[in-house]
PDB file of N, CA and C in Angstrom:
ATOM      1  N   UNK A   1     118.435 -73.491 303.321  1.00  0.00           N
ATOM      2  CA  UNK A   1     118.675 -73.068 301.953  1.00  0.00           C
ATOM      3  C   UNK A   1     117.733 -71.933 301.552  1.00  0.00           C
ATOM      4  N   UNK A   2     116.490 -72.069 301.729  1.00  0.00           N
ATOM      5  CA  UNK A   2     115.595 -70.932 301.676  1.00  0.00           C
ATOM      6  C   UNK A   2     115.546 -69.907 302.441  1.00  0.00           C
ATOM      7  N   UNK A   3     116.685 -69.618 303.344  1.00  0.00           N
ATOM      8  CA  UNK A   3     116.800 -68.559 304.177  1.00  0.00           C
ATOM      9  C   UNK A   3     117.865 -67.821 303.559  1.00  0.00           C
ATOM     10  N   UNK A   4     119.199 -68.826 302.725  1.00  0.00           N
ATOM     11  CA  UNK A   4     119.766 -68.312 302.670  1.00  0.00           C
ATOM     12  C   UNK A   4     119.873 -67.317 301.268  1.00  0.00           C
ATOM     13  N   UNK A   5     118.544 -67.948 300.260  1.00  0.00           N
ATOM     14  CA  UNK A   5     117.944 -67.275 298.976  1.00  0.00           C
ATOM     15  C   UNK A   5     117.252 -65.949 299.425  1.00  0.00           C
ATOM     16  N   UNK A   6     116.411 -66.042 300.533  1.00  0.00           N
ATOM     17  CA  UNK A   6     115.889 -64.982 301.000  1.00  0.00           C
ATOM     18  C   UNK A   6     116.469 -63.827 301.200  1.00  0.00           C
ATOM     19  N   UNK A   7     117.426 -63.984 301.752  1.00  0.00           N
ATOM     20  CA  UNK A   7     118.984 -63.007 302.601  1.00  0.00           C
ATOM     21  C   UNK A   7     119.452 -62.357 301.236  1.00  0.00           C
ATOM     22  N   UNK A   8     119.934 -63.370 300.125  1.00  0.00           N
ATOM     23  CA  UNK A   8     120.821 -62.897 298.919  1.00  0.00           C
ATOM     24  C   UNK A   8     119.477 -61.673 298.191  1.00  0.00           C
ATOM     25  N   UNK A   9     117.914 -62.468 298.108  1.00  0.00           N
ATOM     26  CA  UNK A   9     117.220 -61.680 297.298  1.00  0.00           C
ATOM     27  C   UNK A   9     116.708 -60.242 298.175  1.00  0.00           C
ATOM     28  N   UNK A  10     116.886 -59.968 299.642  1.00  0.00           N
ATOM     29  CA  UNK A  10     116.763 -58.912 299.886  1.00  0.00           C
ATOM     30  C   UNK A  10     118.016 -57.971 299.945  1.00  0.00           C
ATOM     31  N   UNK A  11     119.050 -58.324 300.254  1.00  0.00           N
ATOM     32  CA  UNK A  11     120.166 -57.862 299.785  1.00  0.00           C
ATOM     33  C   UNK A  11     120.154 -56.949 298.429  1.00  0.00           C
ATOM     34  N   UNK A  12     120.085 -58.402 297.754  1.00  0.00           N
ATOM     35  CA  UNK A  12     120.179 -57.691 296.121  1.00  0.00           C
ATOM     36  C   UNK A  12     119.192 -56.672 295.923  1.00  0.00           C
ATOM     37  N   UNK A  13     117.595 -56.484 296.349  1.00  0.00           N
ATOM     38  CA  UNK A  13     116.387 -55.878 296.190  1.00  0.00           C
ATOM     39  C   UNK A  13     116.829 -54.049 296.930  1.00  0.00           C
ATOM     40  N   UNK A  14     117.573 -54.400 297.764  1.00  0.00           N
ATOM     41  CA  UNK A  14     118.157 -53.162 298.847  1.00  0.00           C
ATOM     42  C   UNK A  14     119.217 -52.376 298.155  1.00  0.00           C
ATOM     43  N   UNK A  15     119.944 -53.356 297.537  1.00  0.00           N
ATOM     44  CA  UNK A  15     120.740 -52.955 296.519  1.00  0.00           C
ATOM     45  C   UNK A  15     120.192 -51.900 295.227  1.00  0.00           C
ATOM     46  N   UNK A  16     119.503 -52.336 294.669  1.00  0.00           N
ATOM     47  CA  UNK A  16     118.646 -52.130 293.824  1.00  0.00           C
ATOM     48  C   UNK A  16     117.781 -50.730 293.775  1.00  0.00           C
ATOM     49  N   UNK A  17     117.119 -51.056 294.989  1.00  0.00           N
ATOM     50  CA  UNK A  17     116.611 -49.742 295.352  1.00  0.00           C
ATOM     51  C   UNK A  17     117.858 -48.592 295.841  1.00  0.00           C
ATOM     52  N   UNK A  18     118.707 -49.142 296.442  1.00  0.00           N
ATOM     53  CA  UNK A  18     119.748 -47.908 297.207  1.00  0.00           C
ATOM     54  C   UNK A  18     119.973 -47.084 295.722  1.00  0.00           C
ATOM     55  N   UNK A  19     120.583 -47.716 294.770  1.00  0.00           N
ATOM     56  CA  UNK A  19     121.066 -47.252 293.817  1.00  0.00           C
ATOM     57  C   UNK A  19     120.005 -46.317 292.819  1.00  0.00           C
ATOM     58  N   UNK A  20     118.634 -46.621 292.584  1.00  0.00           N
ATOM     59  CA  UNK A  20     118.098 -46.138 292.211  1.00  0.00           C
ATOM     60  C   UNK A  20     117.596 -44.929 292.862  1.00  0.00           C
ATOM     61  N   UNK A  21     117.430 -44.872 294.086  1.00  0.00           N
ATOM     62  CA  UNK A  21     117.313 -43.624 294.702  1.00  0.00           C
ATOM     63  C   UNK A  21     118.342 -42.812 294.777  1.00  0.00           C
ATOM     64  N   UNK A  22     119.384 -43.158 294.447  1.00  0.00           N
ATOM     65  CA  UNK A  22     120.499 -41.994 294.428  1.00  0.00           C
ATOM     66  C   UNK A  22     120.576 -40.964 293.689  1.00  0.00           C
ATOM     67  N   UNK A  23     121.155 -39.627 294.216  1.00  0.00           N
ATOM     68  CA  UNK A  23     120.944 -38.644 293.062  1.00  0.00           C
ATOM     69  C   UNK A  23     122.296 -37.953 293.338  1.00  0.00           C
ATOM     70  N   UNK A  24     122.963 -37.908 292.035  1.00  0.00           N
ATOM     71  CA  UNK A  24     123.789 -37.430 292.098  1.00  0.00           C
ATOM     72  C   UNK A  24     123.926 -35.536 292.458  1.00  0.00           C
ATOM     73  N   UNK A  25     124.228 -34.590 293.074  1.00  0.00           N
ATOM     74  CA  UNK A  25     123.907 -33.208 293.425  1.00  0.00           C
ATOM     75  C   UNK A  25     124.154 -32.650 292.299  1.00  0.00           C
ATOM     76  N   UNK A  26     124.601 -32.806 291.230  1.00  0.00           N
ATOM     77  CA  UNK A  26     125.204 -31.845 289.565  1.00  0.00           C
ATOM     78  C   UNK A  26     123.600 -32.258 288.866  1.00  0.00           C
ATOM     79  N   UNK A  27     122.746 -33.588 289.133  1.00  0.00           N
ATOM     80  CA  UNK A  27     122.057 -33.678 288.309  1.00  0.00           C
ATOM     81  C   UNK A  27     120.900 -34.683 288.651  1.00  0.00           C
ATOM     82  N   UNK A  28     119.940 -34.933 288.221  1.00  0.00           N
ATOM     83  CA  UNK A  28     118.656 -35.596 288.363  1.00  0.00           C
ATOM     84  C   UNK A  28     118.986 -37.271 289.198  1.00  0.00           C
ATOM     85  N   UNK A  29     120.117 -37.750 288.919  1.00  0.00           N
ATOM     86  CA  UNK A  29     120.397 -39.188 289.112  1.00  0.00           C
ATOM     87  C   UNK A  29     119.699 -39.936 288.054  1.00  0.00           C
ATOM     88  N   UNK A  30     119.020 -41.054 288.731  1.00  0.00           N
ATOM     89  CA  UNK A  30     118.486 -41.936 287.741  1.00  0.00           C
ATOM     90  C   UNK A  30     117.127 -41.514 287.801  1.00  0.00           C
ATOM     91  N   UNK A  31     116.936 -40.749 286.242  1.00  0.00           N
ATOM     92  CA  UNK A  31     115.227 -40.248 285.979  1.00  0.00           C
ATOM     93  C   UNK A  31     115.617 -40.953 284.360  1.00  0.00           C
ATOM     94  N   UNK A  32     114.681 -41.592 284.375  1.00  0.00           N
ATOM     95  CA  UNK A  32     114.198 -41.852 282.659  1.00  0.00           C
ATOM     96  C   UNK A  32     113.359 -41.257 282.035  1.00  0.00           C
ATOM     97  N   UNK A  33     113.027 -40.236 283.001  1.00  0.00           N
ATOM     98  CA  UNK A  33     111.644 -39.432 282.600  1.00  0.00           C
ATOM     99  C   UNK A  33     112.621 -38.072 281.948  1.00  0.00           C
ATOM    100  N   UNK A  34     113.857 -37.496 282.202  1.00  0.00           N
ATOM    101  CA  UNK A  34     114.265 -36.451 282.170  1.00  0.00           C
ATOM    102  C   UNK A  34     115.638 -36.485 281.027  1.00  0.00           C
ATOM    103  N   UNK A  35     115.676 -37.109 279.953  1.00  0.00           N
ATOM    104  CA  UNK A  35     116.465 -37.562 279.593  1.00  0.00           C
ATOM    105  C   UNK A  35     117.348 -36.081 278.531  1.00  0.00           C
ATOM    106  N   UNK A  36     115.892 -35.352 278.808  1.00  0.00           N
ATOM    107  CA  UNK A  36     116.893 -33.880 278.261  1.00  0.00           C
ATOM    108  C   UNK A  36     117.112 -32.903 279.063  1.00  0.00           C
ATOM    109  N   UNK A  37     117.630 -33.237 280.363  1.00  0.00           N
ATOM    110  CA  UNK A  37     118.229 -32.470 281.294  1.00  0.00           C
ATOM    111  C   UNK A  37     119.859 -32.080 281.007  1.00  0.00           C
ATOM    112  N   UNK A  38     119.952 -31.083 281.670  1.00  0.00           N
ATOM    113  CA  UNK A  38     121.564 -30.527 281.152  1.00  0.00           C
ATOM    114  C   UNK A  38     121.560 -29.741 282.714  1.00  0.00           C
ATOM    115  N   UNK A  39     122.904 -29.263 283.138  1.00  0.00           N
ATOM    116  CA  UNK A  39     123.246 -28.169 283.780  1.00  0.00           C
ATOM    117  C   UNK A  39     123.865 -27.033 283.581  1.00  0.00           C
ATOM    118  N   UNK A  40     124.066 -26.402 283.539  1.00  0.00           N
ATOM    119  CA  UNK A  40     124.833 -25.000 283.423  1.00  0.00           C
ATOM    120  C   UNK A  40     125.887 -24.866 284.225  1.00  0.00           C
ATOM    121  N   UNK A  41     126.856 -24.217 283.467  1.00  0.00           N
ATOM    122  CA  UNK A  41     127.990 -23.815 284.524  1.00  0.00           C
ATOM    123  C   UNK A  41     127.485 -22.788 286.207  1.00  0.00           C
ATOM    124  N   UNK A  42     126.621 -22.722 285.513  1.00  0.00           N
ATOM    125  CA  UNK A  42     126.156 -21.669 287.210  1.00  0.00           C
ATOM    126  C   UNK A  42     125.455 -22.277 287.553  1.00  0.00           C
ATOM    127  N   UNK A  43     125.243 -23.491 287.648  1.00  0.00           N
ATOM    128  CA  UNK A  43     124.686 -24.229 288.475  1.00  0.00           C
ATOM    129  C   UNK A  43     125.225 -25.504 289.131  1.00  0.00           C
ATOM    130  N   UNK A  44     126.621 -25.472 288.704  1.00  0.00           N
ATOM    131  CA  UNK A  44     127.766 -26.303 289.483  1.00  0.00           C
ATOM    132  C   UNK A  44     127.895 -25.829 290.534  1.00  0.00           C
ATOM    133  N   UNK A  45     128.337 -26.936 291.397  1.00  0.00           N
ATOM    134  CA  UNK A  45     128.651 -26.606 293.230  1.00  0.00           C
ATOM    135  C   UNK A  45     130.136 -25.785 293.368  1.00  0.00           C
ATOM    136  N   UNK A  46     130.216 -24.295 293.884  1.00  0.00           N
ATOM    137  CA  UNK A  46     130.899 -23.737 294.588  1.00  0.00           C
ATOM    138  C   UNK A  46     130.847 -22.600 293.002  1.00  0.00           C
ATOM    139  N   UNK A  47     130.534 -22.469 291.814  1.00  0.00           N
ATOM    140  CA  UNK A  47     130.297 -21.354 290.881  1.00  0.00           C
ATOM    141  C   UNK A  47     130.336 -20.173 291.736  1.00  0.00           C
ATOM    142  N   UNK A  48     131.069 -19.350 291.394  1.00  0.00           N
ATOM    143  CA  UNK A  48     130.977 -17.799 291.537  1.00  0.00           C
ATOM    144  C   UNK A  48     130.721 -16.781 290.740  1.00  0.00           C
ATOM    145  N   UNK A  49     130.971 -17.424 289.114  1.00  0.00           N
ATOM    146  CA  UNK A  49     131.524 -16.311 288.533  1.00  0.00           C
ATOM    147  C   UNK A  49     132.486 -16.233 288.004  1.00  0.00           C
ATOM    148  N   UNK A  50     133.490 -17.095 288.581  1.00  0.00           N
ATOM    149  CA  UNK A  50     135.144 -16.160 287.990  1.00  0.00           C
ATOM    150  C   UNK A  50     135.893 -17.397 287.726  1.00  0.00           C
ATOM    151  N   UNK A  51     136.639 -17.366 286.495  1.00  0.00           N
ATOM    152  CA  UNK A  51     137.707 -18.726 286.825  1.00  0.00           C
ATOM    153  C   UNK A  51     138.831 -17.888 287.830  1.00  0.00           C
ATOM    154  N   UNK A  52     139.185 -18.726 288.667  1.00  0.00           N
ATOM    155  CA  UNK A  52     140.727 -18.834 289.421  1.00  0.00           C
ATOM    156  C   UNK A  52     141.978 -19.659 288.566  1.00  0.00           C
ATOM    157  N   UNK A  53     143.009 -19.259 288.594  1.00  0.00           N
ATOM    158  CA  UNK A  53     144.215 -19.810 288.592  1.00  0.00           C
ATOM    159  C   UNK A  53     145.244 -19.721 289.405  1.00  0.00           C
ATOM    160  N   UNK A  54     146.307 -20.904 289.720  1.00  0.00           N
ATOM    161  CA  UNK A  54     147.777 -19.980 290.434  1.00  0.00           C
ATOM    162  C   UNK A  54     147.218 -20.096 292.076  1.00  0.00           C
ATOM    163  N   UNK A  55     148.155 -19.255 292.378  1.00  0.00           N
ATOM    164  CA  UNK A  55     147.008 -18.983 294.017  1.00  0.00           C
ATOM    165  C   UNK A  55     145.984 -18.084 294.439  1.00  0.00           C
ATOM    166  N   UNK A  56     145.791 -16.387 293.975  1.00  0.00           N
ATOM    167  CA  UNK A  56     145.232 -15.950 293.975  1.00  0.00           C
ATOM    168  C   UNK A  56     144.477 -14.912 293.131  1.00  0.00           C
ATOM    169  N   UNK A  57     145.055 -15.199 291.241  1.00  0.00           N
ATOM    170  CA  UNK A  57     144.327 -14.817 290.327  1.00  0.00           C
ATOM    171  C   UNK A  57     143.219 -14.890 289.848  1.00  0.00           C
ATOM    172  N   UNK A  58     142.078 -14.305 289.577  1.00  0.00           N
ATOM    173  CA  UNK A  58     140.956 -14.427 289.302  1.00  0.00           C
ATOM    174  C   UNK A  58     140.468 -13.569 287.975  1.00  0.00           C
ATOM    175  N   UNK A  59     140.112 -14.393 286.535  1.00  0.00           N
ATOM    176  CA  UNK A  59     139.563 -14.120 285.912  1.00  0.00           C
ATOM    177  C   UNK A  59     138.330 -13.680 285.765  1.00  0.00           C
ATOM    178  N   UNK A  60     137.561 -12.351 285.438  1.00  0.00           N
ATOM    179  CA  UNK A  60     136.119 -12.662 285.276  1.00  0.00           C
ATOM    180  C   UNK A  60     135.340 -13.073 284.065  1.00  0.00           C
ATOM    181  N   UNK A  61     135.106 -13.417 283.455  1.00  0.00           N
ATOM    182  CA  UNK A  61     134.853 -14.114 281.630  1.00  0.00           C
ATOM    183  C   UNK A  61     134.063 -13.219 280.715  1.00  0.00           C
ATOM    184  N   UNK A  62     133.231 -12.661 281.994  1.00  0.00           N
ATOM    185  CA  UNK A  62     132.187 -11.226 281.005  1.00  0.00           C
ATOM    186  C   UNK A  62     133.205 -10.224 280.551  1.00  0.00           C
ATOM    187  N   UNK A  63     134.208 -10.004 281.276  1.00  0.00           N
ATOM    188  CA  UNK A  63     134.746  -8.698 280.913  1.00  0.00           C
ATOM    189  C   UNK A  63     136.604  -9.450 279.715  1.00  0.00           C
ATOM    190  N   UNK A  64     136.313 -10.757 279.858  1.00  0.00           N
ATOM    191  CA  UNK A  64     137.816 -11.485 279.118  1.00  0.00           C
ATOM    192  C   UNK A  64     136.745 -11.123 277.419  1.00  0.00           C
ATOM    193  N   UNK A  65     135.791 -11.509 277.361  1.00  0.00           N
ATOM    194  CA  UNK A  65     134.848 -12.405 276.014  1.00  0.00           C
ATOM    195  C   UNK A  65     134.238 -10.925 275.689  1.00  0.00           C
ATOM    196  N   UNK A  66     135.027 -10.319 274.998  1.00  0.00           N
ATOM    197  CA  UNK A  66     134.305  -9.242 274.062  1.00  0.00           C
ATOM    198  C   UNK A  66     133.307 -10.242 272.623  1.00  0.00           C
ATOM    199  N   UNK A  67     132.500  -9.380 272.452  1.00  0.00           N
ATOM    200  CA  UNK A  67     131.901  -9.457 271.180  1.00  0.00           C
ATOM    201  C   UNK A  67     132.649 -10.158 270.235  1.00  0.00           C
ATOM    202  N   UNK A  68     134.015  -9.440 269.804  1.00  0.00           N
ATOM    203  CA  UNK A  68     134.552  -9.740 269.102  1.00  0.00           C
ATOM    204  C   UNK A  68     135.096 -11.097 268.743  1.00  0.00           C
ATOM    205  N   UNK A  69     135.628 -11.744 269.984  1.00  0.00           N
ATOM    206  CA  UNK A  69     136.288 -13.332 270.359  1.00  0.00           C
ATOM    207  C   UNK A  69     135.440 -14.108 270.870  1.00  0.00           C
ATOM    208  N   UNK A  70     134.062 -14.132 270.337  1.00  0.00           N
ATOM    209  CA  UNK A  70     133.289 -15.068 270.290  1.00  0.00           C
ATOM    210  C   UNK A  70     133.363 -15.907 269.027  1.00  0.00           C
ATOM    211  N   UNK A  71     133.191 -16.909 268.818  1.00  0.00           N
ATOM    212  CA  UNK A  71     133.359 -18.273 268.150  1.00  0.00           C
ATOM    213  C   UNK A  71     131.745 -18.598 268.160  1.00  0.00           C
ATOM    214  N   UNK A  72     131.124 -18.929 268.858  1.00  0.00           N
ATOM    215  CA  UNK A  72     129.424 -19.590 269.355  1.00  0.00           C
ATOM    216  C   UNK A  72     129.100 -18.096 269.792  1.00  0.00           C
ATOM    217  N   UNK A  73     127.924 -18.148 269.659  1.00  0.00           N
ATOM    218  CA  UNK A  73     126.894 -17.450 270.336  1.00  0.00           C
ATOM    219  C   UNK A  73     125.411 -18.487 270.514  1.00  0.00           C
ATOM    220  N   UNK A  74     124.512 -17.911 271.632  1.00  0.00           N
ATOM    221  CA  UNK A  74     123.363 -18.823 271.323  1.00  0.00           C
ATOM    222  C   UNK A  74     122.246 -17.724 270.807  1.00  0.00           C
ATOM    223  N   UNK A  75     121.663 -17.839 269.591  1.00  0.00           N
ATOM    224  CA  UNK A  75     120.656 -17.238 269.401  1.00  0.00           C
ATOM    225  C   UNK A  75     119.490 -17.911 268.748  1.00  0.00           C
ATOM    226  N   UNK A  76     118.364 -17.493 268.696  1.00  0.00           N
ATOM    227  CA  UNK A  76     117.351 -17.900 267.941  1.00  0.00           C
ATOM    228  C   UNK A  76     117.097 -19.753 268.396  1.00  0.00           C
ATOM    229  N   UNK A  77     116.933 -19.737 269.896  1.00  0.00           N
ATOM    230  CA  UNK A  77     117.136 -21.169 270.173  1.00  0.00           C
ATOM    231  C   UNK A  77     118.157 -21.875 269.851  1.00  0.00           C
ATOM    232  N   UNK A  78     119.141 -21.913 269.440  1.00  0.00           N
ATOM    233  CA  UNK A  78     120.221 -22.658 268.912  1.00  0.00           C
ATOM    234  C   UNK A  78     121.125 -22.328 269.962  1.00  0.00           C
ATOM    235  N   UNK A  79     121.327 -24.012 270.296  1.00  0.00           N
ATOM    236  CA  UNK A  79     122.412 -23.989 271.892  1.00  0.00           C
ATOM    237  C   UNK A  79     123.578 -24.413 270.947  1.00  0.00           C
ATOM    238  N   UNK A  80     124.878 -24.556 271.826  1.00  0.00           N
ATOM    239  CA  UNK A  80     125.905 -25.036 271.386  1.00  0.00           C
ATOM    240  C   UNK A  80     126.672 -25.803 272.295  1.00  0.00           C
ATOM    241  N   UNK A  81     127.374 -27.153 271.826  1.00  0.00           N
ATOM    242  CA  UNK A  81     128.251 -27.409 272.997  1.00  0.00           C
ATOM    243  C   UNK A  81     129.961 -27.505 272.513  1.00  0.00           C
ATOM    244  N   UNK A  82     130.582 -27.558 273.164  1.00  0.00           N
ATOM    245  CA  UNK A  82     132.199 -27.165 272.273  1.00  0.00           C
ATOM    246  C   UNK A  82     132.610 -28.616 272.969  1.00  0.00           C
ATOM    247  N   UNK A  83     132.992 -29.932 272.522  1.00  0.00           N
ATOM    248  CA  UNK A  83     133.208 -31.297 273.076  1.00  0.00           C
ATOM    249  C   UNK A  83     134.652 -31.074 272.944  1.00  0.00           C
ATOM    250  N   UNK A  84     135.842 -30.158 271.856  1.00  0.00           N
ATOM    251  CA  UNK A  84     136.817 -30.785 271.242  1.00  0.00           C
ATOM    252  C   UNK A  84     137.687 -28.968 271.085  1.00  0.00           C
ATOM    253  N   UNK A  85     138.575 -29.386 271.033  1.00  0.00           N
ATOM    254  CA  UNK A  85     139.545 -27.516 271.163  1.00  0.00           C
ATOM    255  C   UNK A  85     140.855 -28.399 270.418  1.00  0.00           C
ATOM    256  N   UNK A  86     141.496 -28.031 269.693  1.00  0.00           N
ATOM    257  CA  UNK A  86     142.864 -28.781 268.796  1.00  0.00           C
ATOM    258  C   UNK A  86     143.334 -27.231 268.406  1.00  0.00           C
ATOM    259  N   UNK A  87     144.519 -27.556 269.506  1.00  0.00           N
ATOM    260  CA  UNK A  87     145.211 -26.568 268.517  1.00  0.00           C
ATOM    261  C   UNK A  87     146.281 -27.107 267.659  1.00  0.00           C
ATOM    262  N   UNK A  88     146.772 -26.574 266.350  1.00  0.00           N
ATOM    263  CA  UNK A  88     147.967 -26.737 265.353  1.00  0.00           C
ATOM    264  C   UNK A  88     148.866 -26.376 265.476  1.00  0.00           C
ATOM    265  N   UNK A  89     150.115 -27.142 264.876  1.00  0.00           N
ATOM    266  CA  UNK A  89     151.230 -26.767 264.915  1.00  0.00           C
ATOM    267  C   UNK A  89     151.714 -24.646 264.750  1.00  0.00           C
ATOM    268  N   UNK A  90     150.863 -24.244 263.584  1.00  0.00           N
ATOM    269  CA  UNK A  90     150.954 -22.901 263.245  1.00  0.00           C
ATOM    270  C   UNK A  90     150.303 -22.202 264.173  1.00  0.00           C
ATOM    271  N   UNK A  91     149.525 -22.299 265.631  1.00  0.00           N
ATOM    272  CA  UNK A  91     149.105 -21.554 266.575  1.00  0.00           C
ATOM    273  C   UNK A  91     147.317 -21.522 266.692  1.00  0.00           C
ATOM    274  N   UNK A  92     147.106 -21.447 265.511  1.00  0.00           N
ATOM    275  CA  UNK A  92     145.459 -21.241 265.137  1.00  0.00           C
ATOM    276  C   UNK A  92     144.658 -22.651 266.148  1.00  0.00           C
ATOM    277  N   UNK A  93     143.163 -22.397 266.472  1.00  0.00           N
ATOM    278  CA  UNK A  93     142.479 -23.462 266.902  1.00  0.00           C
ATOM    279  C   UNK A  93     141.654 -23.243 266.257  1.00  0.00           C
ATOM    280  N   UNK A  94     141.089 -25.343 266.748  1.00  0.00           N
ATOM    281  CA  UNK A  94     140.204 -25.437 265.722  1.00  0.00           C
ATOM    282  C   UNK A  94     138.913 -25.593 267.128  1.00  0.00           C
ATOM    283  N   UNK A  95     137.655 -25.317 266.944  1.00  0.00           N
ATOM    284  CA  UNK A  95     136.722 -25.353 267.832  1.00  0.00           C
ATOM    285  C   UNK A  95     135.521 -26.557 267.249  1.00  0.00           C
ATOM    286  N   UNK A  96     135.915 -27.733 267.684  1.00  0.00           N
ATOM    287  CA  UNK A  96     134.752 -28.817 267.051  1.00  0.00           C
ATOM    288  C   UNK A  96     133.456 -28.595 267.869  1.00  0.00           C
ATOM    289  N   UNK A  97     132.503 -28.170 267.164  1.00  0.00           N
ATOM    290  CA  UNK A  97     131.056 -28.025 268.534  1.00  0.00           C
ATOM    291  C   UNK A  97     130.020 -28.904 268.025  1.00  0.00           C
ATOM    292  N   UNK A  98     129.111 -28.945 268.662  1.00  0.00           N
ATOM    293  CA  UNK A  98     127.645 -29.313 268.196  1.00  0.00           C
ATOM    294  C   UNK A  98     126.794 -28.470 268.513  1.00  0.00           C
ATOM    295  N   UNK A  99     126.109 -28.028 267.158  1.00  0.00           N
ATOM    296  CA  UNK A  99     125.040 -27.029 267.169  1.00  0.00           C
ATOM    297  C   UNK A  99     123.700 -27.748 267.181  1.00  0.00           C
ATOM    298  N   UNK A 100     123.008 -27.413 268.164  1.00  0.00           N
ATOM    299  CA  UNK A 100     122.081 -28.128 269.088  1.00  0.00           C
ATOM    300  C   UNK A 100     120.876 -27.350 268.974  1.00  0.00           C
ATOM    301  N   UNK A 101     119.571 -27.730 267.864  1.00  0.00           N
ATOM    302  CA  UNK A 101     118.270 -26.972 267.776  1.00  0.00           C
ATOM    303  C   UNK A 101     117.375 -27.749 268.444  1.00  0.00           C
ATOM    304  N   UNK A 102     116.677 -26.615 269.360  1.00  0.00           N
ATOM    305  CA  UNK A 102     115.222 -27.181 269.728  1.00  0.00           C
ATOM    306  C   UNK A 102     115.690 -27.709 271.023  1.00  0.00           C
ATOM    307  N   UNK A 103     116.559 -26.997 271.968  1.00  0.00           N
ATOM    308  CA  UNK A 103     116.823 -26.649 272.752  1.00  0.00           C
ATOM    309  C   UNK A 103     118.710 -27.648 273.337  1.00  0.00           C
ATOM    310  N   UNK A 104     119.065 -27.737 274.449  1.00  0.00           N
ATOM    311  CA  UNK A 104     120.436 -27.971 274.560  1.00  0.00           C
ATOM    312  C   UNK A 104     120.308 -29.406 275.393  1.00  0.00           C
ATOM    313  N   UNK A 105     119.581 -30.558 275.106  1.00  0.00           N
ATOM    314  CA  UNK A 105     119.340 -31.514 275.568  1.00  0.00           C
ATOM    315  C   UNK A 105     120.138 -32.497 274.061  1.00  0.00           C
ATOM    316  N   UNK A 106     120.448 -33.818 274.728  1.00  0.00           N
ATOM    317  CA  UNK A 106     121.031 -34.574 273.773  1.00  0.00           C
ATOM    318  C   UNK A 106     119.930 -35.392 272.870  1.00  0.00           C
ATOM    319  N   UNK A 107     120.241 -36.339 271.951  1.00  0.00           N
ATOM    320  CA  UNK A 107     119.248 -37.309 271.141  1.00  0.00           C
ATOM    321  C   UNK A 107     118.218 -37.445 272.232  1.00  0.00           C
ATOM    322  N   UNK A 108     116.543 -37.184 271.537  1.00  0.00           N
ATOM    323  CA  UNK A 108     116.520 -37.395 269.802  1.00  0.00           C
ATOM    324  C   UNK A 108     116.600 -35.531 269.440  1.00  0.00           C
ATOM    325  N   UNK A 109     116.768 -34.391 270.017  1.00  0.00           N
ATOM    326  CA  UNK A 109     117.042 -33.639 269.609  1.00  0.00           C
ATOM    327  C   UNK A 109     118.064 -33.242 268.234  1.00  0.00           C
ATOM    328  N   UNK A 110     117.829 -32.505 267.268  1.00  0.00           N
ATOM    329  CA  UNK A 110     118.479 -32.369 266.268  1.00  0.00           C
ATOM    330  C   UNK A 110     119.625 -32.008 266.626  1.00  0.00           C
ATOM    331  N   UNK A 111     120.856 -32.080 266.313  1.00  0.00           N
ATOM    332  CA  UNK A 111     122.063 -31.892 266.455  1.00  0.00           C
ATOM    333  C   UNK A 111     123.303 -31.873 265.380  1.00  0.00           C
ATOM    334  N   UNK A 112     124.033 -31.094 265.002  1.00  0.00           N
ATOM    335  CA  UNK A 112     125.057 -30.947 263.840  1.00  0.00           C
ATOM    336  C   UNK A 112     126.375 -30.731 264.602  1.00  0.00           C
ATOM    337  N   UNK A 113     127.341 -30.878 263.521  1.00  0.00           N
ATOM    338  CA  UNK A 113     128.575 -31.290 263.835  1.00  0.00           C
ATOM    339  C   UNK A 113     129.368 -30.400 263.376  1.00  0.00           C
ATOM    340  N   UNK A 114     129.597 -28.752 263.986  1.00  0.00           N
ATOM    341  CA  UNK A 114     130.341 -27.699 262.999  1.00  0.00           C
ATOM    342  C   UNK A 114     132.287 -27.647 263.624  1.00  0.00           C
ATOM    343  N   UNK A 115     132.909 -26.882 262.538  1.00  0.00           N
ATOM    344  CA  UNK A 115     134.227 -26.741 263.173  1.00  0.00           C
ATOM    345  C   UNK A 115     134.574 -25.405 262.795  1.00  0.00           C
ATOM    346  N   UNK A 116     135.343 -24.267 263.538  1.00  0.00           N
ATOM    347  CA  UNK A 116     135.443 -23.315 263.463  1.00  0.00           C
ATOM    348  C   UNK A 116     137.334 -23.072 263.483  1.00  0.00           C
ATOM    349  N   UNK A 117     137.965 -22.268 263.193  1.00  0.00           N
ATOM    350  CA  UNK A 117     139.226 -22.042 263.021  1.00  0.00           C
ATOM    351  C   UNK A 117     139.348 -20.361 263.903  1.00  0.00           C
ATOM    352  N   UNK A 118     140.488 -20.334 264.633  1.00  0.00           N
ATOM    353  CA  UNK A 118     140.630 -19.202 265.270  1.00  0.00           C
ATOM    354  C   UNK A 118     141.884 -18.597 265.244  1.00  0.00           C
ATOM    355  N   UNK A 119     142.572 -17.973 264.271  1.00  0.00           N
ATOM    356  CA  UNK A 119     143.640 -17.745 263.706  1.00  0.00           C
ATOM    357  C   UNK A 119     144.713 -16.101 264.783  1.00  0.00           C
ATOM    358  N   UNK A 120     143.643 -16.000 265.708  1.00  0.00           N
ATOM    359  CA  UNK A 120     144.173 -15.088 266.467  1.00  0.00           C
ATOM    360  C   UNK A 120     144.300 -15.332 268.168  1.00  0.00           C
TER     361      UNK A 120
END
């Protein structure tokens, strides 16, 4: 009987540890120390640069995103994240974001809840 408690509690202990050492490659894994970590799109696995569509179309985004058809910008420390895109029956979108001060990490960082309309 005590061999067979032994077996289950190193098991489970192996368990335990396997999982905690894991790290996922997009991000830290399990750190409690890092809880305002984020990644960037250029720092996803296989990023180039360009969206693709189709079979061999390739968007580049610097040269799609004039000045003009920006919605967010980040300035003055103020990150943004866009969680929500709705478009309406009449064509227009709506852009639900969170405007994120004091850098682009989640709670306890300050964070607001804006919505923007894009009628073109």
């Amino acid at each position: 009987m005590k061999q067979k408690k032994l077996i289950i509690a190193i098991i489970f202990l192996s368990s335990f540890i396997w999982a905690w050492q894991c790290k996922n490659p997009n991000g830290p894994g399990i750190d409690w120390l890092s809880r305002n970590w984020y990644m960037s799109e250029t720092q996803a696995p296989g990023y180039r640069g360009l969206i693709t569509y189709g079979d061999k179309t390739t968007i580049d985004p610097q040269q799609q995103m004039g000045g003009d058809k920006r919605l967010y910008t980040n300035g003055g420390g103020i990150n943004y994240r866009i969680p929500a895109l709705l478009t309406l029956q009449n064509g227009n979108i709506l852009a639900f974001a969170d405007k994120r001060y004091n850098g682009a990490g989640d709670l306890p960082n300050r964070i607001e809840v804006m919505v923007k309309i894009s009628t073109n």
